[in-house]
C-alpha atoms as a PDB file:
ATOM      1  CA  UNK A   1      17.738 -29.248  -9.715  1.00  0.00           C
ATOM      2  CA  UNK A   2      16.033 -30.136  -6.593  1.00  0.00           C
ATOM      3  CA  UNK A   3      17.098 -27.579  -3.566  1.00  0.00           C
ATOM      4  CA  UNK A   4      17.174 -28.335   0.253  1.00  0.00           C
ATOM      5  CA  UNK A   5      15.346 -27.278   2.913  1.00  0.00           C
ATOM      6  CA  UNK A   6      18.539 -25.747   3.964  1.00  0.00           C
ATOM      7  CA  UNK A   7      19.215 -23.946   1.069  1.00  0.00           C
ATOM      8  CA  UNK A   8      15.797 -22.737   0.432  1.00  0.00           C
ATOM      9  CA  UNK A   9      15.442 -21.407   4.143  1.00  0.00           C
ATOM     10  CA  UNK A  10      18.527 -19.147   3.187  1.00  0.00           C
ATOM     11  CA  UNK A  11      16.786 -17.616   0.050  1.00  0.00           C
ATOM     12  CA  UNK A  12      13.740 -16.935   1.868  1.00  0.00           C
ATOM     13  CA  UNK A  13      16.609 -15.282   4.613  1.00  0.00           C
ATOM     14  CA  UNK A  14      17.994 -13.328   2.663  1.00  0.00           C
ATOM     15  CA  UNK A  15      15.103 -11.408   0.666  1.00  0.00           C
ATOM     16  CA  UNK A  16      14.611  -8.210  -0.140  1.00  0.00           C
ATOM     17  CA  UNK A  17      12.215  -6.087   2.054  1.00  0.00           C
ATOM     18  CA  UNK A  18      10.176  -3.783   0.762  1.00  0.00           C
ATOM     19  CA  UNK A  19      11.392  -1.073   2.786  1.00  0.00           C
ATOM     20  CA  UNK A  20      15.091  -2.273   1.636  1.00  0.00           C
ATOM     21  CA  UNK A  21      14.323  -2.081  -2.246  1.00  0.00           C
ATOM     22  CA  UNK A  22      13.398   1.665  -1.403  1.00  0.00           C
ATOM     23  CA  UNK A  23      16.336   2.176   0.438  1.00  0.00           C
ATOM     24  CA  UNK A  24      18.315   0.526  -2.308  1.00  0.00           C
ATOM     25  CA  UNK A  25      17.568   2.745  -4.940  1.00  0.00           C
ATOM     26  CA  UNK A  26      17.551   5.923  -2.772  1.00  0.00           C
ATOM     27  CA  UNK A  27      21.407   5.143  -2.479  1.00  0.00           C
ATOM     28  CA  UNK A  28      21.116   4.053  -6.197  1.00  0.00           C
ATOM     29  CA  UNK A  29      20.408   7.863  -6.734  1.00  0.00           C
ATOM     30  CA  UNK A  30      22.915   9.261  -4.117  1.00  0.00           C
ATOM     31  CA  UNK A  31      26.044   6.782  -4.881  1.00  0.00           C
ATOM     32  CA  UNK A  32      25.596   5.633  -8.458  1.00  0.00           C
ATOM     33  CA  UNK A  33      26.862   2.394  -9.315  1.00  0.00           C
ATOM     34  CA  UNK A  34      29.380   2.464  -6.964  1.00  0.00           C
ATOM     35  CA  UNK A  35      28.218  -0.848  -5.179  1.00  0.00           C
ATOM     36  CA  UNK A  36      31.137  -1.425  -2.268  1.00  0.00           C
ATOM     37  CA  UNK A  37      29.260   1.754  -1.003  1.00  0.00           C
ATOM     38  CA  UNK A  38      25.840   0.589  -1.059  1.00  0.00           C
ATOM     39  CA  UNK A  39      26.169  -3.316  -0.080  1.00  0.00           C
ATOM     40  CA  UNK A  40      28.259  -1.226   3.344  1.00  0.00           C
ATOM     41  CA  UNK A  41      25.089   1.255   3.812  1.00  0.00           C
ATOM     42  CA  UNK A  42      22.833  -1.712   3.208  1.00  0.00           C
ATOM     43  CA  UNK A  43      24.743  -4.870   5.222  1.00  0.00           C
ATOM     44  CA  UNK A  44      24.648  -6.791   1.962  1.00  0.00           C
ATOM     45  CA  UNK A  45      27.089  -7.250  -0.470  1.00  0.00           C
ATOM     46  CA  UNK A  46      27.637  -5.252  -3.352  1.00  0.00           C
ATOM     47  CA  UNK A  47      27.076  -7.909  -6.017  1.00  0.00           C
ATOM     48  CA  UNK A  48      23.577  -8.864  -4.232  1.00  0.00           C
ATOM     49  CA  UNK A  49      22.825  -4.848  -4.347  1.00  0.00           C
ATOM     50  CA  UNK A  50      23.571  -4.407  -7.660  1.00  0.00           C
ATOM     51  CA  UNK A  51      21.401  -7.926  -8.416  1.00  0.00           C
ATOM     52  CA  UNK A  52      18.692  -6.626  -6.963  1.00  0.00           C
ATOM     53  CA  UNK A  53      19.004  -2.872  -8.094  1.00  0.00           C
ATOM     54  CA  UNK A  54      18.438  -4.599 -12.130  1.00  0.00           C
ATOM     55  CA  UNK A  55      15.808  -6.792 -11.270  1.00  0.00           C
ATOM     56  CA  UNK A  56      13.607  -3.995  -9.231  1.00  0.00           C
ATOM     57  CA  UNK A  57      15.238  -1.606 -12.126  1.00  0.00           C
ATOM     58  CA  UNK A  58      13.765  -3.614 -15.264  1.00  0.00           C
ATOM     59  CA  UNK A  59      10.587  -4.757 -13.426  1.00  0.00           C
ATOM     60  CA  UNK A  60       9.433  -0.709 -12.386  1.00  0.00           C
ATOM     61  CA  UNK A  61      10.761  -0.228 -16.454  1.00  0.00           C
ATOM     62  CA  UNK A  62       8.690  -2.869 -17.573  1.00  0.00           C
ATOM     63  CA  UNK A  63       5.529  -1.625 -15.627  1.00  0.00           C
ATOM     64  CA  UNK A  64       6.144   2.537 -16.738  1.00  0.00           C
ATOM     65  CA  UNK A  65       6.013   0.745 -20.303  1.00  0.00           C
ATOM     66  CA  UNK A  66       2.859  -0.576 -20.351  1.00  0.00           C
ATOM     67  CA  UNK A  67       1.259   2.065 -18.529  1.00  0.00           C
ATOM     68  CA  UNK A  68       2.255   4.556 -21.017  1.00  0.00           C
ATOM     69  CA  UNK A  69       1.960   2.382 -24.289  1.00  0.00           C
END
């Protein structure tokens, strides 16, 4: 599926920065799972928190894996 400019302008919009993927699972460790709580702290939505919280999650898992192995 082929994706407009428009639509691929928003994606780039709405990444992650660095600095917010920190900040994400800082509040990870303060608020849990509770997501309402985190999207509010973070001007995002919960559901694109929590997203973003399992990618960055399985990706720093992924990496402690093969360091250790």
């Amino acid at each position: 599926m082929c994706q407009t400019n428009d639509e691929m302008s928003y994606v780039i919009a709405n990444r992650f920065t660095e600095d917010e993927v920190l900040k994400l699972h800082d509040l990870y460790a303060d608020y849990g799972a509770n997501w309402k709580v985190i999207g509010m702290f973070m001007k995002r939505s919960g559901p694109a928190c929590r997203d973003k919280w399992r990618v960055t999650h399985q990706e720093l898992g992924s990496s402690v894996i093969s360091v250790v192995s």
